[in-house]
PDB file of N, CA and C in Angstrom:
ATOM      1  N   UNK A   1      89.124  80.537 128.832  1.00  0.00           N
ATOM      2  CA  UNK A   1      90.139  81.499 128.474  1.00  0.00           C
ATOM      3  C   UNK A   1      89.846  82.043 127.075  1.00  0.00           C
ATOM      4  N   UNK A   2      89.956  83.262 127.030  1.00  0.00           N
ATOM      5  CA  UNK A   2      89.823  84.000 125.821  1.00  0.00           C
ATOM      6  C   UNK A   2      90.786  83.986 125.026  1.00  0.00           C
ATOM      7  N   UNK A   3      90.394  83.524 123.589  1.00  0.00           N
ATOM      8  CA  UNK A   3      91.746  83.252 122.147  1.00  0.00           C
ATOM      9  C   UNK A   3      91.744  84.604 121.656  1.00  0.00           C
ATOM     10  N   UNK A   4      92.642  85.412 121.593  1.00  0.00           N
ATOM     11  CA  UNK A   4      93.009  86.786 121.009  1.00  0.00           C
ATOM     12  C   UNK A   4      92.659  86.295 119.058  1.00  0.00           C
ATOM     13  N   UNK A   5      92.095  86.533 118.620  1.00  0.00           N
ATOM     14  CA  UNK A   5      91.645  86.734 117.252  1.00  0.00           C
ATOM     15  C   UNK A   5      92.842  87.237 116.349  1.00  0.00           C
ATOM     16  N   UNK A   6      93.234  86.937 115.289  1.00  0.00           N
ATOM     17  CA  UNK A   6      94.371  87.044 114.807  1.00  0.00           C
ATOM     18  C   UNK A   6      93.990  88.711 113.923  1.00  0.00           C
ATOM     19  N   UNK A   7      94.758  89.686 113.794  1.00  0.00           N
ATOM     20  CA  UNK A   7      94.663  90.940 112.919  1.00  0.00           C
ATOM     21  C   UNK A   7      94.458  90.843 111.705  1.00  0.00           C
ATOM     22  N   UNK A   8      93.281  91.619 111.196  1.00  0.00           N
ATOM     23  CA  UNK A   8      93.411  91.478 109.551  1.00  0.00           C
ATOM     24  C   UNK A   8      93.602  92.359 108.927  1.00  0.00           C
ATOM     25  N   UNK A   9      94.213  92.182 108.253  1.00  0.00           N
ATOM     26  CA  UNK A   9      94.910  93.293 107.130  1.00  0.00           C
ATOM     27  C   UNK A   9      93.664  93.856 106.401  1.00  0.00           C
ATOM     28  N   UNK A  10      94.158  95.018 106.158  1.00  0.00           N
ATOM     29  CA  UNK A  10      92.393  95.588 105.014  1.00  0.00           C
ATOM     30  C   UNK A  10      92.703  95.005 103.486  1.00  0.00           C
ATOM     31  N   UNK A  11      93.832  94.574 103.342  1.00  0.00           N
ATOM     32  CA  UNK A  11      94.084  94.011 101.965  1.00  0.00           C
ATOM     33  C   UNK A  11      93.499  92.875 101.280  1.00  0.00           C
ATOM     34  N   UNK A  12      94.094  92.159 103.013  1.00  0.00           N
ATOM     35  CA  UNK A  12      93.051  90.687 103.251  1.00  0.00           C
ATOM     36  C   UNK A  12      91.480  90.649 103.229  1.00  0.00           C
ATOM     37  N   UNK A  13      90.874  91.570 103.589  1.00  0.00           N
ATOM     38  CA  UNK A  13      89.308  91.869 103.372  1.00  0.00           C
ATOM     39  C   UNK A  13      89.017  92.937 102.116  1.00  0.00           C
ATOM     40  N   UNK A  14      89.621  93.351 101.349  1.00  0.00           N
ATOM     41  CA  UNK A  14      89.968  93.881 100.285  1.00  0.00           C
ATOM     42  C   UNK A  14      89.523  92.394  99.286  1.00  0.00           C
ATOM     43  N   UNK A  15      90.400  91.585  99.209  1.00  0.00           N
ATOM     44  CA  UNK A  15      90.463  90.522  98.576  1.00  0.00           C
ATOM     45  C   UNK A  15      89.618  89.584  98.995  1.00  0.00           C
ATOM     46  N   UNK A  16      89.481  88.512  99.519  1.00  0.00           N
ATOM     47  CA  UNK A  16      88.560  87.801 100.353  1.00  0.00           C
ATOM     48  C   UNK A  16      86.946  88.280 100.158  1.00  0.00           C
ATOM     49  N   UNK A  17      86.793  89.491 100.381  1.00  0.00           N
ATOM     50  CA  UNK A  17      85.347  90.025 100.789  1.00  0.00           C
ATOM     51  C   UNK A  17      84.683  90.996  99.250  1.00  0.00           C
ATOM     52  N   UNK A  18      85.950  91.102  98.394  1.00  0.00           N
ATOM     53  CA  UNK A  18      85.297  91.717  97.359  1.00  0.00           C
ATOM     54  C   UNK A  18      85.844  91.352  96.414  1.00  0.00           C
ATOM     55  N   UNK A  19      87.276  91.201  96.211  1.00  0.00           N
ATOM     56  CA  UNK A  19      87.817  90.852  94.575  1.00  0.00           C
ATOM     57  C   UNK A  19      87.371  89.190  94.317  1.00  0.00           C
ATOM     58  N   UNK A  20      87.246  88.798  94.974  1.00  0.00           N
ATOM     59  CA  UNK A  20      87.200  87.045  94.984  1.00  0.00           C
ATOM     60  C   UNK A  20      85.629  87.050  94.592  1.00  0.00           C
ATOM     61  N   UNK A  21      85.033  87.560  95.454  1.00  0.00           N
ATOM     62  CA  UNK A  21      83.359  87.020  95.062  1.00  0.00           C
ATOM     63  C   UNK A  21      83.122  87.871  94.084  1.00  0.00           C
ATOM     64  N   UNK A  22      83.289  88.854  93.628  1.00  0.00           N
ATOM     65  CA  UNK A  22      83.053  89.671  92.098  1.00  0.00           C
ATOM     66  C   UNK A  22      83.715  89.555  90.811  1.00  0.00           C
ATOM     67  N   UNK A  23      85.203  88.710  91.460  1.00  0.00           N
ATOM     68  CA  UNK A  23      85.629  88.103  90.143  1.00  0.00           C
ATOM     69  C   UNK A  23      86.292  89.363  89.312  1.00  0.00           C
ATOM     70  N   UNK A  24      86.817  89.978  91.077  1.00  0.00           N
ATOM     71  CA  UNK A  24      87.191  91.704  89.814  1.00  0.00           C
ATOM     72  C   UNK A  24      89.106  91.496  90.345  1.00  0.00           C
ATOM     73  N   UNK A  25      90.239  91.334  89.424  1.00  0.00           N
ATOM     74  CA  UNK A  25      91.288  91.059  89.633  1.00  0.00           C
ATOM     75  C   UNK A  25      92.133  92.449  90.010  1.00  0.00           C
ATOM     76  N   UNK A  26      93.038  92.234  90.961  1.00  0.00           N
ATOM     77  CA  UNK A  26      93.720  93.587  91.113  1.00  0.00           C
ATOM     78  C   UNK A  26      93.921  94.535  90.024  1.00  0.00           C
ATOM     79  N   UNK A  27      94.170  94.356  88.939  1.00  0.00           N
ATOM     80  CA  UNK A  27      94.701  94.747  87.919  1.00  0.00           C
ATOM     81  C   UNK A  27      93.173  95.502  87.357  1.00  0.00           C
ATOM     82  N   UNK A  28      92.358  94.506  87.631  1.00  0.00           N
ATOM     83  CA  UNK A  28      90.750  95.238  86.607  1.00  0.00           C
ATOM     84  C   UNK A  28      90.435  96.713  87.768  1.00  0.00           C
ATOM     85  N   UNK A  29      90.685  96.177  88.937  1.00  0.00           N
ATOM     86  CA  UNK A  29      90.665  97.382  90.207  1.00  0.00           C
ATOM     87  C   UNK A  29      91.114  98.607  89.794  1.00  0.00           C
ATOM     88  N   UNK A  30      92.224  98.676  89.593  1.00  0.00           N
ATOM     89  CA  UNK A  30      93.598  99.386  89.239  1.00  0.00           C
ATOM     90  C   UNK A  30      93.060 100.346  88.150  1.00  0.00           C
ATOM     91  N   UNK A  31      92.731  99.294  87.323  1.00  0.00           N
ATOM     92  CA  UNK A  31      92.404 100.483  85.998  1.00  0.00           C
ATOM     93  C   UNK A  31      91.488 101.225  86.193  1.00  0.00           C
ATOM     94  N   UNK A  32      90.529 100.384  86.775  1.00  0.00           N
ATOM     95  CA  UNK A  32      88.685 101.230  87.048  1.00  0.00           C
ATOM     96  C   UNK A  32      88.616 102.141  87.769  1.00  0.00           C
ATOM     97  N   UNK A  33      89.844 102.163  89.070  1.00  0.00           N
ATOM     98  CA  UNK A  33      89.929 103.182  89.679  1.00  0.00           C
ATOM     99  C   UNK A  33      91.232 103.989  89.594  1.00  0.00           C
ATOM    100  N   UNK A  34      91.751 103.810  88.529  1.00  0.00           N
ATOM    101  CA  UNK A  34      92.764 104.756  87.903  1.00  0.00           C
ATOM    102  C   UNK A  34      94.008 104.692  88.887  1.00  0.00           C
ATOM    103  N   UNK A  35      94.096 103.869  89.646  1.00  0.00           N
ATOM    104  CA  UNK A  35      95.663 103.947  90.047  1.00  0.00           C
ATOM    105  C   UNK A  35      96.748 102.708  89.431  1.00  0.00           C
ATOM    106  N   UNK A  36      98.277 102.911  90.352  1.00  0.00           N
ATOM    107  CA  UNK A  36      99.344 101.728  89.655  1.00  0.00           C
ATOM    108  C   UNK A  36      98.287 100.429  90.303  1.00  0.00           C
ATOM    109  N   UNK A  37      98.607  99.083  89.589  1.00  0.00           N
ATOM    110  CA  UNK A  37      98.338  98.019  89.994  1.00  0.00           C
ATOM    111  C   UNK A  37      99.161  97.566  91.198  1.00  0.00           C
ATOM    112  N   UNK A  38     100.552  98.204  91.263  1.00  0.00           N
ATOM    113  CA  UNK A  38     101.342  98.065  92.128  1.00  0.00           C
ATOM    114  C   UNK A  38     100.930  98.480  94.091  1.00  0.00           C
ATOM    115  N   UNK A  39     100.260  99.338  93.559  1.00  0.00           N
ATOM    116  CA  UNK A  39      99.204 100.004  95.229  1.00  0.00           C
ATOM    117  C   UNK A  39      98.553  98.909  95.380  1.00  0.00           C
ATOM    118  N   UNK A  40      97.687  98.333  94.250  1.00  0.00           N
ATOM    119  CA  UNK A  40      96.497  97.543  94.874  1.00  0.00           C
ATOM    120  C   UNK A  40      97.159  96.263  95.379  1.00  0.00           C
ATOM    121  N   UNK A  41      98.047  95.761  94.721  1.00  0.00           N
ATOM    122  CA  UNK A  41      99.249  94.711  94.973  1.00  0.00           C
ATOM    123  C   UNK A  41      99.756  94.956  96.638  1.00  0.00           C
ATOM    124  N   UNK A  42     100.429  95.790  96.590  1.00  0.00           N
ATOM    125  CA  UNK A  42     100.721  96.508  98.310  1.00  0.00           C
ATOM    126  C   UNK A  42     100.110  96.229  99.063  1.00  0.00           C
ATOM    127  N   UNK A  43      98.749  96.824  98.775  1.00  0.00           N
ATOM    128  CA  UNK A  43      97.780  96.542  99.535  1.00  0.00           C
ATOM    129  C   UNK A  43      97.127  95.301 100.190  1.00  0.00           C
ATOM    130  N   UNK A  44      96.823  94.634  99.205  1.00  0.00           N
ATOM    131  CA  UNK A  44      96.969  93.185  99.312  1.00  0.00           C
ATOM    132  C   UNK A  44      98.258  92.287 100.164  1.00  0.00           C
ATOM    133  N   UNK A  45      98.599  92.748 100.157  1.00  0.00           N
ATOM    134  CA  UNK A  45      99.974  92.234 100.252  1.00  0.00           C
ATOM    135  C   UNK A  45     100.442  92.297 102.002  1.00  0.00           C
ATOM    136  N   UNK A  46      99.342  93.768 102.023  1.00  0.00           N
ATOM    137  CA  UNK A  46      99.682  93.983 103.481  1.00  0.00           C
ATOM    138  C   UNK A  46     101.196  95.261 104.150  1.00  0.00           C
ATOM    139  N   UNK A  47     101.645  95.253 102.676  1.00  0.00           N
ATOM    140  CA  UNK A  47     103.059  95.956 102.534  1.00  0.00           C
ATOM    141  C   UNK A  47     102.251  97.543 102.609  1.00  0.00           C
ATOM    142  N   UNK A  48     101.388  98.150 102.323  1.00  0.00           N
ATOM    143  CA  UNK A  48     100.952  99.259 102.167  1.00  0.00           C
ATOM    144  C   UNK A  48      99.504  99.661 102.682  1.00  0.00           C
ATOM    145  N   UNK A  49      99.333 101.007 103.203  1.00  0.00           N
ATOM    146  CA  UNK A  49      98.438 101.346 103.977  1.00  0.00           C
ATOM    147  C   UNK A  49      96.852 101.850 102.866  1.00  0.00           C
ATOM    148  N   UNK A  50      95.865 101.816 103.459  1.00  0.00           N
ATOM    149  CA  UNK A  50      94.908 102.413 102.513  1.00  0.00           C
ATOM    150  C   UNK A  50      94.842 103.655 103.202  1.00  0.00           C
ATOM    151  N   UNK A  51      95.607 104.405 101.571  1.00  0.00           N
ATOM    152  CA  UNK A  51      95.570 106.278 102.088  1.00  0.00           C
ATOM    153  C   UNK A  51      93.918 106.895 101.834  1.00  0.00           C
ATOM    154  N   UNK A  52      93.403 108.340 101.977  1.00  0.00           N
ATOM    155  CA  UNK A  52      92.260 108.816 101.907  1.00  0.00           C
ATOM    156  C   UNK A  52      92.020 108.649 100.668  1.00  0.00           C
ATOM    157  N   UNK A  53      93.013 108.924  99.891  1.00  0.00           N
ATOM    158  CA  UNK A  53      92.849 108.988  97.609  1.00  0.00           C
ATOM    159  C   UNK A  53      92.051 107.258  98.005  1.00  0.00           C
ATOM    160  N   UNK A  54      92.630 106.639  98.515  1.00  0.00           N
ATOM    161  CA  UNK A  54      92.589 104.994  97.650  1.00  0.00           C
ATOM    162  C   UNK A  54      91.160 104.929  98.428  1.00  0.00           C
ATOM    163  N   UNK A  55      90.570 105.234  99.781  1.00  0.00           N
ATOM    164  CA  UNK A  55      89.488 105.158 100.439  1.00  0.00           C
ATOM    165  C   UNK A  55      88.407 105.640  99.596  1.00  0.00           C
ATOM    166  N   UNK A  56      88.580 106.549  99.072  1.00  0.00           N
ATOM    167  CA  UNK A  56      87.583 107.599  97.866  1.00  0.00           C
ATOM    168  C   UNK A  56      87.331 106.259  97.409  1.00  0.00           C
ATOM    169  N   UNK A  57      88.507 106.241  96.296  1.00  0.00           N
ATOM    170  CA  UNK A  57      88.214 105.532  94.993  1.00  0.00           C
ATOM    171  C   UNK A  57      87.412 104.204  95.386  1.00  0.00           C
ATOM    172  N   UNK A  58      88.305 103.419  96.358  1.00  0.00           N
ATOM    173  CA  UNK A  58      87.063 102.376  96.466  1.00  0.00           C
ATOM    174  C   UNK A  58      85.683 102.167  97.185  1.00  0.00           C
ATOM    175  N   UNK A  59      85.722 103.090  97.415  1.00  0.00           N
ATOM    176  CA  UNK A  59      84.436 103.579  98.166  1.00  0.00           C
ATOM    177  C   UNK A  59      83.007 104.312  96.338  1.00  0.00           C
ATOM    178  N   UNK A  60      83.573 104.737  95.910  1.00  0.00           N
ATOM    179  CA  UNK A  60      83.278 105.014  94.749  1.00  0.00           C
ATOM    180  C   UNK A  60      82.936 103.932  93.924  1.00  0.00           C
ATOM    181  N   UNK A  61      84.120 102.976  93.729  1.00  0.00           N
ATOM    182  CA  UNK A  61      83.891 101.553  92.747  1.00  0.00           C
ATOM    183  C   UNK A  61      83.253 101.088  93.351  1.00  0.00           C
ATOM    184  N   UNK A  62      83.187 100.254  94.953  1.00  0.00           N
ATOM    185  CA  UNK A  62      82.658  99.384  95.408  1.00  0.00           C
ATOM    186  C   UNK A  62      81.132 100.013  96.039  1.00  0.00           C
ATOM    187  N   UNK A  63      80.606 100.806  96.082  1.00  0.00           N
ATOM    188  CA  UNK A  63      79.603 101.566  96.365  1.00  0.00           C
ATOM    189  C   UNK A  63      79.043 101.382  98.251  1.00  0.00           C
ATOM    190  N   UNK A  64      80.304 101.666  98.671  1.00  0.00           N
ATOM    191  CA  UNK A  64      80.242 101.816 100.084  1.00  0.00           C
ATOM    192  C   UNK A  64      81.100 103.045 100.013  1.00  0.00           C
ATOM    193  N   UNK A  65      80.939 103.624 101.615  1.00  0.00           N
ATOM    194  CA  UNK A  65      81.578 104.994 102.140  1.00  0.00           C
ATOM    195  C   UNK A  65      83.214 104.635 101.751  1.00  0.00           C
ATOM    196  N   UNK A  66      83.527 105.752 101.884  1.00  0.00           N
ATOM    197  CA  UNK A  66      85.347 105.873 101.627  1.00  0.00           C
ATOM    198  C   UNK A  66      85.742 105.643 103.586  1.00  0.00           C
ATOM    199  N   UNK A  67      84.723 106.445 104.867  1.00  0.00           N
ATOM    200  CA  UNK A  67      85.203 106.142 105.670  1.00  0.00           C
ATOM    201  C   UNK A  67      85.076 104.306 106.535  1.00  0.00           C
ATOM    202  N   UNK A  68      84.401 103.842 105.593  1.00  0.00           N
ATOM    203  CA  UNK A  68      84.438 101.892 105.393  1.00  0.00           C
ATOM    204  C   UNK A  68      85.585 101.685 105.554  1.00  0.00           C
ATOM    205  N   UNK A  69      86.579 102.177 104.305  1.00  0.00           N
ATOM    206  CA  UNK A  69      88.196 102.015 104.000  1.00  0.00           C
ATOM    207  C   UNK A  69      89.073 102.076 104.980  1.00  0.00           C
ATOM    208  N   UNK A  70      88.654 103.605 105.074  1.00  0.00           N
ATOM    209  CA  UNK A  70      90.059 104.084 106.242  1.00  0.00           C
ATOM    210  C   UNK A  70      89.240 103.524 107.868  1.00  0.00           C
ATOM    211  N   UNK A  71      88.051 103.233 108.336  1.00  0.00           N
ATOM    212  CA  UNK A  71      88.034 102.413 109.355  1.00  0.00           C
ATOM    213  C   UNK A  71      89.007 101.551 109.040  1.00  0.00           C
ATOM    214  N   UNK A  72      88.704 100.563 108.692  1.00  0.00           N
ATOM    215  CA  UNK A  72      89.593  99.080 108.087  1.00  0.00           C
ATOM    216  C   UNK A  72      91.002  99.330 108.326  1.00  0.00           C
ATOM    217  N   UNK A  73      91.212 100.163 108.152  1.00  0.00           N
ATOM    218  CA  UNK A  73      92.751 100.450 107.887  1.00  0.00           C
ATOM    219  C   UNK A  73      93.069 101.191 109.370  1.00  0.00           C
ATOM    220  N   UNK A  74      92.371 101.809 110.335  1.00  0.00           N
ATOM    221  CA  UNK A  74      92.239 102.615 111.221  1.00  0.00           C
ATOM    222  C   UNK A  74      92.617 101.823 112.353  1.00  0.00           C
ATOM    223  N   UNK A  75      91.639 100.658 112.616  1.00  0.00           N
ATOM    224  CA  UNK A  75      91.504  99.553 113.225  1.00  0.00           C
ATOM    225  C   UNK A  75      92.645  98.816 113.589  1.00  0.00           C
ATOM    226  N   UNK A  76      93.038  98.055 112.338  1.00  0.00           N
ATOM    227  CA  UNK A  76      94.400  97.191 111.939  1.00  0.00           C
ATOM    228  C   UNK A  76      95.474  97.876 112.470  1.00  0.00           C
ATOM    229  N   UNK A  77      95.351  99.115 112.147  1.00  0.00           N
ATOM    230  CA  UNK A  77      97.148 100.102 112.581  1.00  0.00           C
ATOM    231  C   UNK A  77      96.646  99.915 114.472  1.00  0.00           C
ATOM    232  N   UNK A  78      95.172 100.027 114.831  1.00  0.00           N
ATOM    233  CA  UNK A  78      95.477 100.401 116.152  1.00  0.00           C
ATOM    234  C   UNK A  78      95.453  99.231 117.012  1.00  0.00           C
ATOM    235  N   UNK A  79      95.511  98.266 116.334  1.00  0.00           N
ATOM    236  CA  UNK A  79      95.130  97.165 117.246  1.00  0.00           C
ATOM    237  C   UNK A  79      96.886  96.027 116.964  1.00  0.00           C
ATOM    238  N   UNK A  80      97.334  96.591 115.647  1.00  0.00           N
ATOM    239  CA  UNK A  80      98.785  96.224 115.385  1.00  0.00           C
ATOM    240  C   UNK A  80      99.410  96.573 116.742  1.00  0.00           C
ATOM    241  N   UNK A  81      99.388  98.600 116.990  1.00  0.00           N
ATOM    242  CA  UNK A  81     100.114  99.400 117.622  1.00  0.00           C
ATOM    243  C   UNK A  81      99.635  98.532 119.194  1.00  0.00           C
ATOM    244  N   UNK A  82      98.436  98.478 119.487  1.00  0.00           N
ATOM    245  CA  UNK A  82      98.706  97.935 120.748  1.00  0.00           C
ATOM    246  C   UNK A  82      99.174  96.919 121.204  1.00  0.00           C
ATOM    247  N   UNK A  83      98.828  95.750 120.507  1.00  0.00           N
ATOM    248  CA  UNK A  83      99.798  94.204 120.667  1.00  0.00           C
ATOM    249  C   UNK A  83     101.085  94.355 120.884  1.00  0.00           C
ATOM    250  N   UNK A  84     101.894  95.454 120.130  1.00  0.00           N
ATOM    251  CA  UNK A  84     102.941  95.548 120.021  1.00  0.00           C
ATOM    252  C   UNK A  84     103.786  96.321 121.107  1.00  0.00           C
ATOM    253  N   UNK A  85     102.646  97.568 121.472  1.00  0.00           N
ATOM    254  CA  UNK A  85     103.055  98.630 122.501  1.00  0.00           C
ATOM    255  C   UNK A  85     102.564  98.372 123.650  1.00  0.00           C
ATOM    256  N   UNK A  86     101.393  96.925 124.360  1.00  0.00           N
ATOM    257  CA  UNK A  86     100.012  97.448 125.121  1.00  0.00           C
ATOM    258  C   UNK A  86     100.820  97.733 126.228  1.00  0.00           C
ATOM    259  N   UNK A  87     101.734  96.955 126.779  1.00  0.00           N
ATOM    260  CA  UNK A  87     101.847  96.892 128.238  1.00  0.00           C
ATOM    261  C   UNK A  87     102.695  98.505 128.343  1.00  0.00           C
ATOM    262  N   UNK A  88     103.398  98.924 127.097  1.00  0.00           N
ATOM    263  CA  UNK A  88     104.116 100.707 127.449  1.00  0.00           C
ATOM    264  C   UNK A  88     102.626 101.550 128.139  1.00  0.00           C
ATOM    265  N   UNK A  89     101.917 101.328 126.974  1.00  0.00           N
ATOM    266  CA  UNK A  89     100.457 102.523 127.062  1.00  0.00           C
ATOM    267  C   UNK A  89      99.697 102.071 128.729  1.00  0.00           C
ATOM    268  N   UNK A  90     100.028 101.129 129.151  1.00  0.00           N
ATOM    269  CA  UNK A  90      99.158 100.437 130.407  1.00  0.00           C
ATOM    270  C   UNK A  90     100.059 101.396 131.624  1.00  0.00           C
ATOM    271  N   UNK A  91     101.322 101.103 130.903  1.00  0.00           N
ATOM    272  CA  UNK A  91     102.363 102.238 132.511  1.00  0.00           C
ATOM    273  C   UNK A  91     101.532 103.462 132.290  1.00  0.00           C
ATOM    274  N   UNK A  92     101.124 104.287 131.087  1.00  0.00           N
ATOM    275  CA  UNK A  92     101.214 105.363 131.267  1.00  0.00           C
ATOM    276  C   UNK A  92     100.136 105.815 132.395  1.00  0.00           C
ATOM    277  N   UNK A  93     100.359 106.779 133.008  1.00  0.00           N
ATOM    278  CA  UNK A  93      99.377 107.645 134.556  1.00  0.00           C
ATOM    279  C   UNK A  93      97.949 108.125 133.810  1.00  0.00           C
ATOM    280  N   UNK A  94      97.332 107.846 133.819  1.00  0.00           N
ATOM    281  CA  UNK A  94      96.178 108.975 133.741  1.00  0.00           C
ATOM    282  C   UNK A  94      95.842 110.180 134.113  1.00  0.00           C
ATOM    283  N   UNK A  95      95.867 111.697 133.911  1.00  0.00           N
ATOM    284  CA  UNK A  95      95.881 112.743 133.955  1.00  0.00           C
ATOM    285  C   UNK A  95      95.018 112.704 135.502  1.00  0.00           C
ATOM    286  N   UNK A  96      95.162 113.381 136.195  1.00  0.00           N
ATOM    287  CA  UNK A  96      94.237 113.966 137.296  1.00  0.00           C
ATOM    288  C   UNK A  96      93.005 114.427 137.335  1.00  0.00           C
ATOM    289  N   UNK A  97      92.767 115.098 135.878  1.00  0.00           N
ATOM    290  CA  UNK A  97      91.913 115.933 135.851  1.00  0.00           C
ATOM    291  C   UNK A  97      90.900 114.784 134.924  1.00  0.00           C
ATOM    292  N   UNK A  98      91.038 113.521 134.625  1.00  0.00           N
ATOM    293  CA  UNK A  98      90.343 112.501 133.693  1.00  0.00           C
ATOM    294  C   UNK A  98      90.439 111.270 134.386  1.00  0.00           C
ATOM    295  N   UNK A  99      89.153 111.311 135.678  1.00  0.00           N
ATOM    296  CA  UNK A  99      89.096 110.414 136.220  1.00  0.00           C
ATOM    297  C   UNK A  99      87.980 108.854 135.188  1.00  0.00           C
ATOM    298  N   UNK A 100      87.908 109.112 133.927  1.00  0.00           N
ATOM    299  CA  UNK A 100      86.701 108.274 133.721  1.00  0.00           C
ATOM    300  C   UNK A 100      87.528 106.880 133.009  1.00  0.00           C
ATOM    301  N   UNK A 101      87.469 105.800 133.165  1.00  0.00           N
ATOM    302  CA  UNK A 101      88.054 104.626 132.720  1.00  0.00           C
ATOM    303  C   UNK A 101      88.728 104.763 131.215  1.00  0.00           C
ATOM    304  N   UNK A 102      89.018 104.505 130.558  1.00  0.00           N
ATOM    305  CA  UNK A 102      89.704 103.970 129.329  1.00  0.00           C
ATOM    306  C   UNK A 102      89.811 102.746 128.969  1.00  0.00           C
ATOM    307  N   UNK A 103      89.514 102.096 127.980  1.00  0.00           N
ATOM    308  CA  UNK A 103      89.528 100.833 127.409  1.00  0.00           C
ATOM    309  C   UNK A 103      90.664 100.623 126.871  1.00  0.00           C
ATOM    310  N   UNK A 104      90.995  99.326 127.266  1.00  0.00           N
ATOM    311  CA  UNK A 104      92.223  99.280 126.740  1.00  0.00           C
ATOM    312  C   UNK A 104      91.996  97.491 126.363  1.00  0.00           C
ATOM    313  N   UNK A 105      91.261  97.165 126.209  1.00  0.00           N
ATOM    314  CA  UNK A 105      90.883  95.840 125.939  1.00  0.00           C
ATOM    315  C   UNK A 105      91.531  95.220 125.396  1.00  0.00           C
ATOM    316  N   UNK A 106      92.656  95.398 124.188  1.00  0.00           N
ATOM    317  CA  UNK A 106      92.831  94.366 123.141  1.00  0.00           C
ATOM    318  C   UNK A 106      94.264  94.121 124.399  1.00  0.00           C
ATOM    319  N   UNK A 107      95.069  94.726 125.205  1.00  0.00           N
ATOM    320  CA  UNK A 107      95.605  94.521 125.960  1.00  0.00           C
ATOM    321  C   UNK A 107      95.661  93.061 126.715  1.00  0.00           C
TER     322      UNK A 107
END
């Protein structure tokens, strides 16, 4: 039987995958990339989304793409939305005219 993998927050791999092993604190984030400490906090936190501004910037500091970010963040919202919604989206009909399968896996 297959164990459904628990969701990760981009805050959580935010932290974990870059502030921890670089030793760079929300706050040093914040300044370097010119926003409140309070976003990066959010973020972390899980309370707040990574918008396109914040994808730039850390895509900029951390020297990966900005669309790295908003994947991360892309992912999490869609895999939240289905756990939460799957079996509504499973009623819905499939158009007539779009006979080709759809994945609906995390379902």
């Amino acid at each position: 039987m297959l164990k459904k993998i628990r969701n990760t927050p981009p805050g959580e791999i935010l932290r974990q995958e870059f502030l921890l092993p670089m030793e760079v604190t929300a706050y040093r984030l914040a300044v370097d990339v010119c926003i409140p400490q309070t976003r990066i906090s959010g973020i972390i936190k899980g309370r707040r989304r990574i918008t396109a501004d914040t994808a730039i910037r850390f895509g900029c500091y951390f020297g990966n793409s900005p669309k790295f970010w908003l994947d991360l963040q892309n992912d999490y919202d869609l895999e939240a939305k289905m756990r939460k919604k799957g079996r509504e989206f499973k009623a819905i009909k499939r158009c007539k005219f779009f006979q080709v399968p759809v994945s609906l896996s995390v379902i």
